[in-house]
C-alpha atoms as a PDB file:
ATOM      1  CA  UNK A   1     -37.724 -30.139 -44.881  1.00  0.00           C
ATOM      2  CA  UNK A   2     -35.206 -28.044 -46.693  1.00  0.00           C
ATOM      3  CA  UNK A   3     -37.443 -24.910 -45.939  1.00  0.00           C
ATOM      4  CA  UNK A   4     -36.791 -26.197 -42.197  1.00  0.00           C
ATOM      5  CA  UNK A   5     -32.998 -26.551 -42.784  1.00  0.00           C
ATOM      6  CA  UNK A   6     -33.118 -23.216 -44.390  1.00  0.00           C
ATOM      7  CA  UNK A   7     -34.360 -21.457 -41.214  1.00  0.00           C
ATOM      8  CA  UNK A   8     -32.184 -23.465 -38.747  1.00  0.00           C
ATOM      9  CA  UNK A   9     -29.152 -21.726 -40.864  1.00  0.00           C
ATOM     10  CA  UNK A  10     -30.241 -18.535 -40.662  1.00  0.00           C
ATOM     11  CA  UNK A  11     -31.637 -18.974 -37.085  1.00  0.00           C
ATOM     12  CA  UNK A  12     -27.456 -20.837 -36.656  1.00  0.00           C
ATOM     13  CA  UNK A  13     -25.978 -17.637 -38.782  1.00  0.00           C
ATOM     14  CA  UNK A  14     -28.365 -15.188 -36.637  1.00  0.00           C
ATOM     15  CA  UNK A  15     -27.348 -16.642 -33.214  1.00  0.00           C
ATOM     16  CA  UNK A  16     -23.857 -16.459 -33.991  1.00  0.00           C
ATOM     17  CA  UNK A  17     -23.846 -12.576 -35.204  1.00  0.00           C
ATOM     18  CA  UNK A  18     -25.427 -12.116 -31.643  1.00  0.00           C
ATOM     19  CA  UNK A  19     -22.436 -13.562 -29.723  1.00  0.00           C
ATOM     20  CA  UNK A  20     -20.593 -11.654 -31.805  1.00  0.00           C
ATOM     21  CA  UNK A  21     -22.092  -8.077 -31.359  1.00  0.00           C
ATOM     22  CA  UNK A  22     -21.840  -9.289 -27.611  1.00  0.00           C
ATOM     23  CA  UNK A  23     -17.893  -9.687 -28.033  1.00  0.00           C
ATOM     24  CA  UNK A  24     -17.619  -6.688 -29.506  1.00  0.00           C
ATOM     25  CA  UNK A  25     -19.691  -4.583 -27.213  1.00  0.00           C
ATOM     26  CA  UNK A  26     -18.266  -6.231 -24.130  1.00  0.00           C
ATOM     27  CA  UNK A  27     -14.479  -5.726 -25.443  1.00  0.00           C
ATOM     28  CA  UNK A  28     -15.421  -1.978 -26.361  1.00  0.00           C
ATOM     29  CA  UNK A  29     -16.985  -1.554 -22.599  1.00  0.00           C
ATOM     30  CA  UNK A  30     -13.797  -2.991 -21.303  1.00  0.00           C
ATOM     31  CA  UNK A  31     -11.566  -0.821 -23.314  1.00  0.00           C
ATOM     32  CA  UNK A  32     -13.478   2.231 -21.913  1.00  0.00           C
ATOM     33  CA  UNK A  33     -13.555   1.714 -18.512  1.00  0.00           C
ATOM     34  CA  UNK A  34     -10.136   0.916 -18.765  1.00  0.00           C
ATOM     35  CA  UNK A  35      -9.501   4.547 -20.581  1.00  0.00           C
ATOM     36  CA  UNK A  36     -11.490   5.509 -18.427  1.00  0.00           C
ATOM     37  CA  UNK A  37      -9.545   4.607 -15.528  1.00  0.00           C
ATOM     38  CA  UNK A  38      -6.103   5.095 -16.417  1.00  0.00           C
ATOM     39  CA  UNK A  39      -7.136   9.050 -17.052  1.00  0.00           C
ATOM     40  CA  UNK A  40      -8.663   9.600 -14.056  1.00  0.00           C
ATOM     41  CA  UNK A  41      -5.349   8.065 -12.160  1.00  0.00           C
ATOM     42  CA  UNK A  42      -3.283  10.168 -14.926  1.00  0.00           C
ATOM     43  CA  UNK A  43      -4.998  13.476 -13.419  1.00  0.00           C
ATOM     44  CA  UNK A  44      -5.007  12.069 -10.029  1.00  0.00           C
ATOM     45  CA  UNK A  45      -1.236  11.976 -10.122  1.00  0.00           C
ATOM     46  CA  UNK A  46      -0.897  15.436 -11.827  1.00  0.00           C
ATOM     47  CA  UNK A  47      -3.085  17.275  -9.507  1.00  0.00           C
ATOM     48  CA  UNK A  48      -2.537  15.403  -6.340  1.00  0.00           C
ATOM     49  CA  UNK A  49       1.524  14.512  -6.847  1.00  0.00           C
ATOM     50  CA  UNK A  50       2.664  17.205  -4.603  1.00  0.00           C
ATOM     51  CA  UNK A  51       0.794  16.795  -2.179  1.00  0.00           C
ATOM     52  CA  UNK A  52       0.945  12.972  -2.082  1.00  0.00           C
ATOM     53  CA  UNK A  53       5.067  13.242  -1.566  1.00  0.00           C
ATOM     54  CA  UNK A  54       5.386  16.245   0.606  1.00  0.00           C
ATOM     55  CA  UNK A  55       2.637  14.497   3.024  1.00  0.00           C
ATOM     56  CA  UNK A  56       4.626  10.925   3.224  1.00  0.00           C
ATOM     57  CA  UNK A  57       7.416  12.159   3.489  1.00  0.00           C
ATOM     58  CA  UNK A  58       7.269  14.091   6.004  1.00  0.00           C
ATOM     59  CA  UNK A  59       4.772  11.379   7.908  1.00  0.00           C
ATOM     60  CA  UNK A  60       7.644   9.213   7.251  1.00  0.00           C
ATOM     61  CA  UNK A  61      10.409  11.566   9.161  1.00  0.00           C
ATOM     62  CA  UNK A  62       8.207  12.147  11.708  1.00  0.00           C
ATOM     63  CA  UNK A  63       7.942   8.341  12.409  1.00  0.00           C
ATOM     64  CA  UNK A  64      11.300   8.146  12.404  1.00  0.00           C
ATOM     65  CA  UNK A  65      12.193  11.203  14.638  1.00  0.00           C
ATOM     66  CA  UNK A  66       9.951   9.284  17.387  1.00  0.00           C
ATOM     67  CA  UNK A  67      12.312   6.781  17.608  1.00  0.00           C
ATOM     68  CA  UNK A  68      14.952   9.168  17.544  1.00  0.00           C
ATOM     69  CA  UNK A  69      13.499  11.553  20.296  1.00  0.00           C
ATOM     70  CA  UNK A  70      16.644  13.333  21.819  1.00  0.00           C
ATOM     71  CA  UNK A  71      18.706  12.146  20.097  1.00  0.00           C
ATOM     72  CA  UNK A  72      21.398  15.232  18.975  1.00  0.00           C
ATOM     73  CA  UNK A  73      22.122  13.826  14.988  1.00  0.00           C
ATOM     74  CA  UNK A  74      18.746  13.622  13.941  1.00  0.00           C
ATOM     75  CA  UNK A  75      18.822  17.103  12.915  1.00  0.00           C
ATOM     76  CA  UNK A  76      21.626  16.085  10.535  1.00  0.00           C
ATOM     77  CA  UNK A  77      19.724  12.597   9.760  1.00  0.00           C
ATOM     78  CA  UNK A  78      16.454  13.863   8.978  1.00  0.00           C
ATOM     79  CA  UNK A  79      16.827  15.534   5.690  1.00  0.00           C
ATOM     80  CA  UNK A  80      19.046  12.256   4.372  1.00  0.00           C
ATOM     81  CA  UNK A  81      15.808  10.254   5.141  1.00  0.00           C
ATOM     82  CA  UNK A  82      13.420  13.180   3.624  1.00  0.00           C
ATOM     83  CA  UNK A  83      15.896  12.893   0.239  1.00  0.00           C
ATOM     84  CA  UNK A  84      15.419   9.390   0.012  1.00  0.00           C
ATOM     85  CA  UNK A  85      11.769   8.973   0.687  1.00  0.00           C
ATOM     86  CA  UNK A  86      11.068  11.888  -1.700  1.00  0.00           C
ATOM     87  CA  UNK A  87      13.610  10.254  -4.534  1.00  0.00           C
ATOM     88  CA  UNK A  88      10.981   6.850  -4.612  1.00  0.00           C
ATOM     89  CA  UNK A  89       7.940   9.240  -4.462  1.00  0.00           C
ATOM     90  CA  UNK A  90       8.520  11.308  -7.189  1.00  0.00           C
ATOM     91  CA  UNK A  91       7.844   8.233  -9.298  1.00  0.00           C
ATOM     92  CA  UNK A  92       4.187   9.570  -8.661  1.00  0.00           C
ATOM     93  CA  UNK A  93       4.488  11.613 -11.329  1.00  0.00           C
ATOM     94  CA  UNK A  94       6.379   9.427 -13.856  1.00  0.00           C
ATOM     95  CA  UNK A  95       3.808   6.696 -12.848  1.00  0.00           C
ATOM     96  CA  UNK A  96       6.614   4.298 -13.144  1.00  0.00           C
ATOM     97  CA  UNK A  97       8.777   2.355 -10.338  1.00  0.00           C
ATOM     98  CA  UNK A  98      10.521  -1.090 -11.944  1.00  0.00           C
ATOM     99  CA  UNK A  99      11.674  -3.400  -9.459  1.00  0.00           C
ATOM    100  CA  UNK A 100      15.633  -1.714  -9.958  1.00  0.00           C
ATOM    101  CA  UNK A 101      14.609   1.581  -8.724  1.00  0.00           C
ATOM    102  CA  UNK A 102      13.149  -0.239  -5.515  1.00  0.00           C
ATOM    103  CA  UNK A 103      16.045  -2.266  -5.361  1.00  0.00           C
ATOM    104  CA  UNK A 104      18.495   0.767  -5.733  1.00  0.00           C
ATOM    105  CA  UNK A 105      16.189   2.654  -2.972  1.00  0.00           C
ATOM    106  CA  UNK A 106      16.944  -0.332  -0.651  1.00  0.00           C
ATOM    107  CA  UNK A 107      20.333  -0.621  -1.418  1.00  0.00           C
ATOM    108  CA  UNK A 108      20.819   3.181  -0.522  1.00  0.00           C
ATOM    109  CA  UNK A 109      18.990   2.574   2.889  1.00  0.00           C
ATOM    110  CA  UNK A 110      21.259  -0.225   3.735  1.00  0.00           C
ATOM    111  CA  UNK A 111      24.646   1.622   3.066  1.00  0.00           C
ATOM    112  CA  UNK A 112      23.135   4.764   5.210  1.00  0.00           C
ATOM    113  CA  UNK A 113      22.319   1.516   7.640  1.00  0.00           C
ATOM    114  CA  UNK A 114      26.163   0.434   7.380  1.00  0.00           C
ATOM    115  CA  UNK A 115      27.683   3.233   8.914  1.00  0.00           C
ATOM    116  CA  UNK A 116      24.692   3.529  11.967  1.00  0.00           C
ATOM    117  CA  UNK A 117      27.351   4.965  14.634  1.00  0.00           C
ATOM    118  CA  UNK A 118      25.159   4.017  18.273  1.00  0.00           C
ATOM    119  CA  UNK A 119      22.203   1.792  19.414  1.00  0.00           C
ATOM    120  CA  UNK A 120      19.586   4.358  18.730  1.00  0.00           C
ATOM    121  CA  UNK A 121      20.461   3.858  15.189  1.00  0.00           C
ATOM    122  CA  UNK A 122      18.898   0.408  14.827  1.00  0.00           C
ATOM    123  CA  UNK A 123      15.370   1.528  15.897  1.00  0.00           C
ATOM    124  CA  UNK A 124      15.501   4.150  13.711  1.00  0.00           C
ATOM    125  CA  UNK A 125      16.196   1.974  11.039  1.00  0.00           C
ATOM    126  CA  UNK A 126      13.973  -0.194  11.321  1.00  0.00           C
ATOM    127  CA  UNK A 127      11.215   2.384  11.433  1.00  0.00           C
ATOM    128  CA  UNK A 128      12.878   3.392   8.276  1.00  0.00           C
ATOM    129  CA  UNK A 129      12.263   0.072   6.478  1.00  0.00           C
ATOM    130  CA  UNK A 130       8.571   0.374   7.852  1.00  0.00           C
ATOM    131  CA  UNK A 131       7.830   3.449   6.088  1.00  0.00           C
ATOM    132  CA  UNK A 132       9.396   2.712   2.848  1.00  0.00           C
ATOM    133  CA  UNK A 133       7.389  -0.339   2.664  1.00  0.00           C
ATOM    134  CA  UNK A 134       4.361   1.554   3.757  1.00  0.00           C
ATOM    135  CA  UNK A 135       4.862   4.294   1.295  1.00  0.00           C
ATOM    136  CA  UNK A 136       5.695   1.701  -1.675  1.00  0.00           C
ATOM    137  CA  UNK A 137       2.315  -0.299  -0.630  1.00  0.00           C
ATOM    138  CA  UNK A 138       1.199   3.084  -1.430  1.00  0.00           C
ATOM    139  CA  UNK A 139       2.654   3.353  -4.599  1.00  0.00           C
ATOM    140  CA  UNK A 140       1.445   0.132  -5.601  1.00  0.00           C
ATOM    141  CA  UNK A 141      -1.968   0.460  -4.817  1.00  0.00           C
ATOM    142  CA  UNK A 142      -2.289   3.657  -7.252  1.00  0.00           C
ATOM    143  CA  UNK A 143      -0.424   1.800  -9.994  1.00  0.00           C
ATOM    144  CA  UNK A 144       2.747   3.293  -9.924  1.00  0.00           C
ATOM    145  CA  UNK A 145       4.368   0.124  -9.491  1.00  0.00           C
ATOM    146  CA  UNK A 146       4.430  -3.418  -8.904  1.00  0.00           C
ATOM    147  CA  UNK A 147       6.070  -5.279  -6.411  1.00  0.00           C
ATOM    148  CA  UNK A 148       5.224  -8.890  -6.255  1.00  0.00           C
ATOM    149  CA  UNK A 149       6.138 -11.095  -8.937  1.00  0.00           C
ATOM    150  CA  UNK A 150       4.120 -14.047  -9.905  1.00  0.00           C
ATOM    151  CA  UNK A 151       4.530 -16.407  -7.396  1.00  0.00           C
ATOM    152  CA  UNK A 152       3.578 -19.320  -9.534  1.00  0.00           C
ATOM    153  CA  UNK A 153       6.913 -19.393 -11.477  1.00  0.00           C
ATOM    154  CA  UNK A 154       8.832 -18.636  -7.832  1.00  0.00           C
ATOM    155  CA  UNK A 155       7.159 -21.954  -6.259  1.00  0.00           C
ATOM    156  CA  UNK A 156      10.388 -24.604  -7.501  1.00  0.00           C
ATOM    157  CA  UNK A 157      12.913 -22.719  -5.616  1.00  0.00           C
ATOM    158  CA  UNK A 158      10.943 -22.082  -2.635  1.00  0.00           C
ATOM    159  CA  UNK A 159      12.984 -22.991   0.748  1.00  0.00           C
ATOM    160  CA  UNK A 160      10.808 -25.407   2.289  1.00  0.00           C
ATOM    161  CA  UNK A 161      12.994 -24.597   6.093  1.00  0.00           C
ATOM    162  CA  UNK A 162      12.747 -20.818   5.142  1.00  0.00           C
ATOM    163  CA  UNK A 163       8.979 -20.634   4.179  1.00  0.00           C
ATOM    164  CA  UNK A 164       8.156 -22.223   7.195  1.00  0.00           C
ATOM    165  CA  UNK A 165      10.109 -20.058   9.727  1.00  0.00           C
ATOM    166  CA  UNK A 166       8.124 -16.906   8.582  1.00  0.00           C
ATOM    167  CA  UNK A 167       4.794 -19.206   9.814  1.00  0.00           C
ATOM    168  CA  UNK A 168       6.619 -20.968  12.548  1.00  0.00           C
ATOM    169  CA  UNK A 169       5.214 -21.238  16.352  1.00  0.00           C
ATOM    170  CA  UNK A 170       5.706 -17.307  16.583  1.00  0.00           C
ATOM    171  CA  UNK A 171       2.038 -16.953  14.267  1.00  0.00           C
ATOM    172  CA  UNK A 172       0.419 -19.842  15.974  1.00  0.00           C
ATOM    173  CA  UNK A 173      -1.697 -17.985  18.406  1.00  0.00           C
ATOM    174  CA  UNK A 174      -4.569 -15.449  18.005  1.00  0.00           C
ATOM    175  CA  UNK A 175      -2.607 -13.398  20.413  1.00  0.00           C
ATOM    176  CA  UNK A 176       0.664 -13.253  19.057  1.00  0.00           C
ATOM    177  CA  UNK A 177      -1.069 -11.893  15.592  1.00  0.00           C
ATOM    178  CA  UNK A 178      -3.093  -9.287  17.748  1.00  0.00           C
ATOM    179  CA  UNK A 179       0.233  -8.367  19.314  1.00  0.00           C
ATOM    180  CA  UNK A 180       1.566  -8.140  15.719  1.00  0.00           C
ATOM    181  CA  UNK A 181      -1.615  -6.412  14.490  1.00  0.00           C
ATOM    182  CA  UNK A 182      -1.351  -3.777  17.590  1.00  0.00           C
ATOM    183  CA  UNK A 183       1.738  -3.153  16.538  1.00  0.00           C
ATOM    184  CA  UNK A 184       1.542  -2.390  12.769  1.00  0.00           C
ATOM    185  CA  UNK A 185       1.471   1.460  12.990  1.00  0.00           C
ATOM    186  CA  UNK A 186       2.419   2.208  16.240  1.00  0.00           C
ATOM    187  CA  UNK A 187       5.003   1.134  19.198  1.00  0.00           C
ATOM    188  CA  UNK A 188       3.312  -0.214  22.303  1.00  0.00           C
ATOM    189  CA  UNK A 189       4.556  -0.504  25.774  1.00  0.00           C
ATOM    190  CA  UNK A 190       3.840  -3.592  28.091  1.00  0.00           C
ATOM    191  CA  UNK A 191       1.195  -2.275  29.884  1.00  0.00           C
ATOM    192  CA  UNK A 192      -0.254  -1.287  26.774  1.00  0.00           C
ATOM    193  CA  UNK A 193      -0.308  -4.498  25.554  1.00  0.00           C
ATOM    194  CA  UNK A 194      -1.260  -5.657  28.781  1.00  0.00           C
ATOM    195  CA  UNK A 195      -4.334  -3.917  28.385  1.00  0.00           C
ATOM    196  CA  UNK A 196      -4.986  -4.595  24.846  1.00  0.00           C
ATOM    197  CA  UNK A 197      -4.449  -8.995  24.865  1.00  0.00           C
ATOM    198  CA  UNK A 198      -6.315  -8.382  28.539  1.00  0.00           C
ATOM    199  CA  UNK A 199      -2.972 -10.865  29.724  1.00  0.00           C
ATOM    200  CA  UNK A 200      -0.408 -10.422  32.519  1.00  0.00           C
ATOM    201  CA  UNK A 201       3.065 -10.685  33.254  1.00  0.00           C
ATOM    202  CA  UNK A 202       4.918 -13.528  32.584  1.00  0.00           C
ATOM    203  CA  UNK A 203       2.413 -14.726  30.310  1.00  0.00           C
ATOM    204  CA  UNK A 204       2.408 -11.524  28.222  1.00  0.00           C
ATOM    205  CA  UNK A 205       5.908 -12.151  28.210  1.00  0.00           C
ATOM    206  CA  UNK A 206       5.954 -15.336  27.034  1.00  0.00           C
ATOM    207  CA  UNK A 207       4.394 -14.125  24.003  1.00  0.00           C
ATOM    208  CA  UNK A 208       6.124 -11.348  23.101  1.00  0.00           C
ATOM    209  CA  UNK A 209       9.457 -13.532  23.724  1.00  0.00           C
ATOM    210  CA  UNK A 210       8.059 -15.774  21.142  1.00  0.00           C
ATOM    211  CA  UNK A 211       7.896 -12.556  18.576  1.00  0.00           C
ATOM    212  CA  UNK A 212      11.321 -11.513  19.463  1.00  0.00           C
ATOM    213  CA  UNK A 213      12.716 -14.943  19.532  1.00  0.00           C
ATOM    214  CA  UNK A 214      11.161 -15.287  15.531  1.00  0.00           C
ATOM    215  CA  UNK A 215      12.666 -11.795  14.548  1.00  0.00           C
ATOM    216  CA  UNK A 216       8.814 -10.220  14.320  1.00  0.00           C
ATOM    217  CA  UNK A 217       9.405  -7.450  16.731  1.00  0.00           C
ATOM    218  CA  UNK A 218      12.020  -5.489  18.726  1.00  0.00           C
ATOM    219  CA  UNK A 219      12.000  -3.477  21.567  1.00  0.00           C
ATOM    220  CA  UNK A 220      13.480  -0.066  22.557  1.00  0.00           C
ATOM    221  CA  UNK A 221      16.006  -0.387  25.375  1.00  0.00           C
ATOM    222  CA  UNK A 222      15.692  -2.613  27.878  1.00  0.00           C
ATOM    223  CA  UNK A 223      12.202  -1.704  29.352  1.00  0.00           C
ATOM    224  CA  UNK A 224      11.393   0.211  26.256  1.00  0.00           C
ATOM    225  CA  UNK A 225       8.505   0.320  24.026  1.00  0.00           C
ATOM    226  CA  UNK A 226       7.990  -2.764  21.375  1.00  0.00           C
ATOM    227  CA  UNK A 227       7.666  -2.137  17.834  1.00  0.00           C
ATOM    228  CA  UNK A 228       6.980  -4.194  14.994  1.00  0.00           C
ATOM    229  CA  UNK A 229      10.145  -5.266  12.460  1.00  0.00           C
ATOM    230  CA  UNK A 230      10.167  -4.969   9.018  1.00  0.00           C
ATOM    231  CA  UNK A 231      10.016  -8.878   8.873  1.00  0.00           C
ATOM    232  CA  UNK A 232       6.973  -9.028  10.728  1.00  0.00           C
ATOM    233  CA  UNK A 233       5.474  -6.098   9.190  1.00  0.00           C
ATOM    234  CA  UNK A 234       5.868  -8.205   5.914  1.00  0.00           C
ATOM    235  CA  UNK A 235       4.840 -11.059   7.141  1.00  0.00           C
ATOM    236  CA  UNK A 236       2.103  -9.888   8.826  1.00  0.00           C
ATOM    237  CA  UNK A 237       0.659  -8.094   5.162  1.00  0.00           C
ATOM    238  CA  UNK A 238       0.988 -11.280   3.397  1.00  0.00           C
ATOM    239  CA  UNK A 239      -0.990 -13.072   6.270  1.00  0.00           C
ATOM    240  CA  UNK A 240      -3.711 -10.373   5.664  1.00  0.00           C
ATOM    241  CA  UNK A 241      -3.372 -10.885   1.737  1.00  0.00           C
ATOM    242  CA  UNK A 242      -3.748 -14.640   2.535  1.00  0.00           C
ATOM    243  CA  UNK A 243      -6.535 -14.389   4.428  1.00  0.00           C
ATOM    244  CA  UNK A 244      -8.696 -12.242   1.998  1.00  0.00           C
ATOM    245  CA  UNK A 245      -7.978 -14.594  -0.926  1.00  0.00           C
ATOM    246  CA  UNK A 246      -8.756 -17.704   1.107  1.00  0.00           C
ATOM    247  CA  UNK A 247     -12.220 -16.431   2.924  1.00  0.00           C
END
C-alpha cells in the first residue's frame, strides 16, 4: 500500500510538471507570435507609410472633388482637406492615434464645416466625414488606433429613445439596408437604384423617403444623386459588426 501511495505521488507530482511545461510552452508561443506580429506591422508601417497616406489622401480628395464637380473654390478647398487627412495619417508612422487626436481631427472638420459659404458645401461635407471614418477604420484595423471603447461599462447611460432611433422603421426592411449597402462607397441615382432593389417609382420612393426621413442618406439637389450620411454609414458598420458577432 504505501509503495502504491508512493507512485500515485510521483505519478500526482509528474502530472502536474506536465501542465506546467504546457503553461510555459503555450505562454512562450504566445509571446512569439505576438513579437512576431507587432514587427512585421512595425516594418509594415516603415516601408509602406508613404505610400499608405499619399494614396488615402488623395482617394479621399478625389471623393470629395466629385461632389464638388464645378464648383470654382474647390481648388482653394482641396489642399485644406489634403492637410487634414494627411495630419491623422501620419499617425501611421508613430503607430499611435488616442481618442484626443481623433477628437481634435473632428473638431477641426467641424469649424472648416462652420463657415461652409453655399449648398454645395454640405455634400461635400458629408463626403468628408465619410472618408475620415473610412480612413480611421483603416487605421484601426492596422493597429494604429482604437476607436471603440468597451461598451460594457457605456451600457447604464445608454438612451433607451436614442438607441432605438438609429434601428428605428428606417432598418426594418431588407431593402432599405440594400439601399444603404448600395450606397456605402458610392452615390447612386434613382434609376440606379431602380435597377439595383428591381422596384419602381413611388415605391422606390417610399423607401428612400424612409432613409431621408431617419437622417441615413441625403441627396444632391433636387433630382440629384443619393448618397449615404455619415450617420448611416455608421450605423450601417455597426449593423455589419453585429451581424458577424451574432451568426
Amino acid at each position: 500500500m504505501q509503495t502504491e501511495q508512493i507512485q500515485t505521488n510521483e505519478l500526482h507530482e509528474i502530472r502536474t510538471e506536465i501542465a506546467a511545461l504546457r503553461s510555459d510552452l503555450n505562454r512562450y508561443t504566445e509571446q512569439t507570435y505576438y513579437q512576431q506580429a507587432t514587427s512585421l506591422l512595425s516594418d509594415f508601417r516603415d516601408n509602406c507609410a508613404d505610400a499608405i497616406v499619399e494614396s488615402y489622401r488623395e482617394n479621399g480628395c478625389d471623393a470629395i472633388g466629385k461632389e464638388a464637380g464645378d464648383c470654382p473654390m474647390w481648388e482653394n478647398c482641396r489642399p485644406v482637406f489634403g492637410a487634414l487627412f494627411g495630419e491623422m495619417l501620419e499617425n501611421i508612422r508613430s503607430g499611435e492615434l488616442s481618442s484626443d487626436d481623433i477628437e481634435t481631427i473632428r473638431g477641426k472638420l467641424n469649424a472648416l464645416k462652420a463657415h461652409a459659404v453655399n449648398e454645395r458645401c454640405v455634400s461635400c461635407f458629408s463626403e468628408a466625414e465619410n472618408q475620415l471614418n473610412q480612413q480611421l477604420g483603416m487605421l484601426e484595423a492596422i493597429g494604429v488606433c482604437r476607436i471603440s471603447p468597451g461598451a460594457g461599462s457605456a451600457v447604464p447611460s445608454l438612451s433607451e429613445e436614442k438607441a432605438a432611433s438609429f434601428f428605428s422603421d428606417a432598418l426594418g426592411s431588407p431593402v432599405r439596408i440594400q439601399i444603404l449597402k448600395a450606397l456605402h462607397n458610392d452615390g447612386k441615382t434613382f434609376t440606379d437604384l431602380s435597377k439595383l432593389t428591381g422596384i419602381r417609382g413611388g415605391n422606390l420612393l417610399f423607401h428612400l423617403d424612409k432613409l431621408q426621413k431617419s437622417g441615413m442618406i441625403i441627396q444632391r439637389g433636387e433630382r440629384g444623386e443619393y448618397r449615404i450620411s455619415y450617420r448611416g454609414y455608421e450605423v450601417l458598420n455597426t449593423v455589419v459588426e453585429l451581424v458577424q458577432k451574432l451568426d
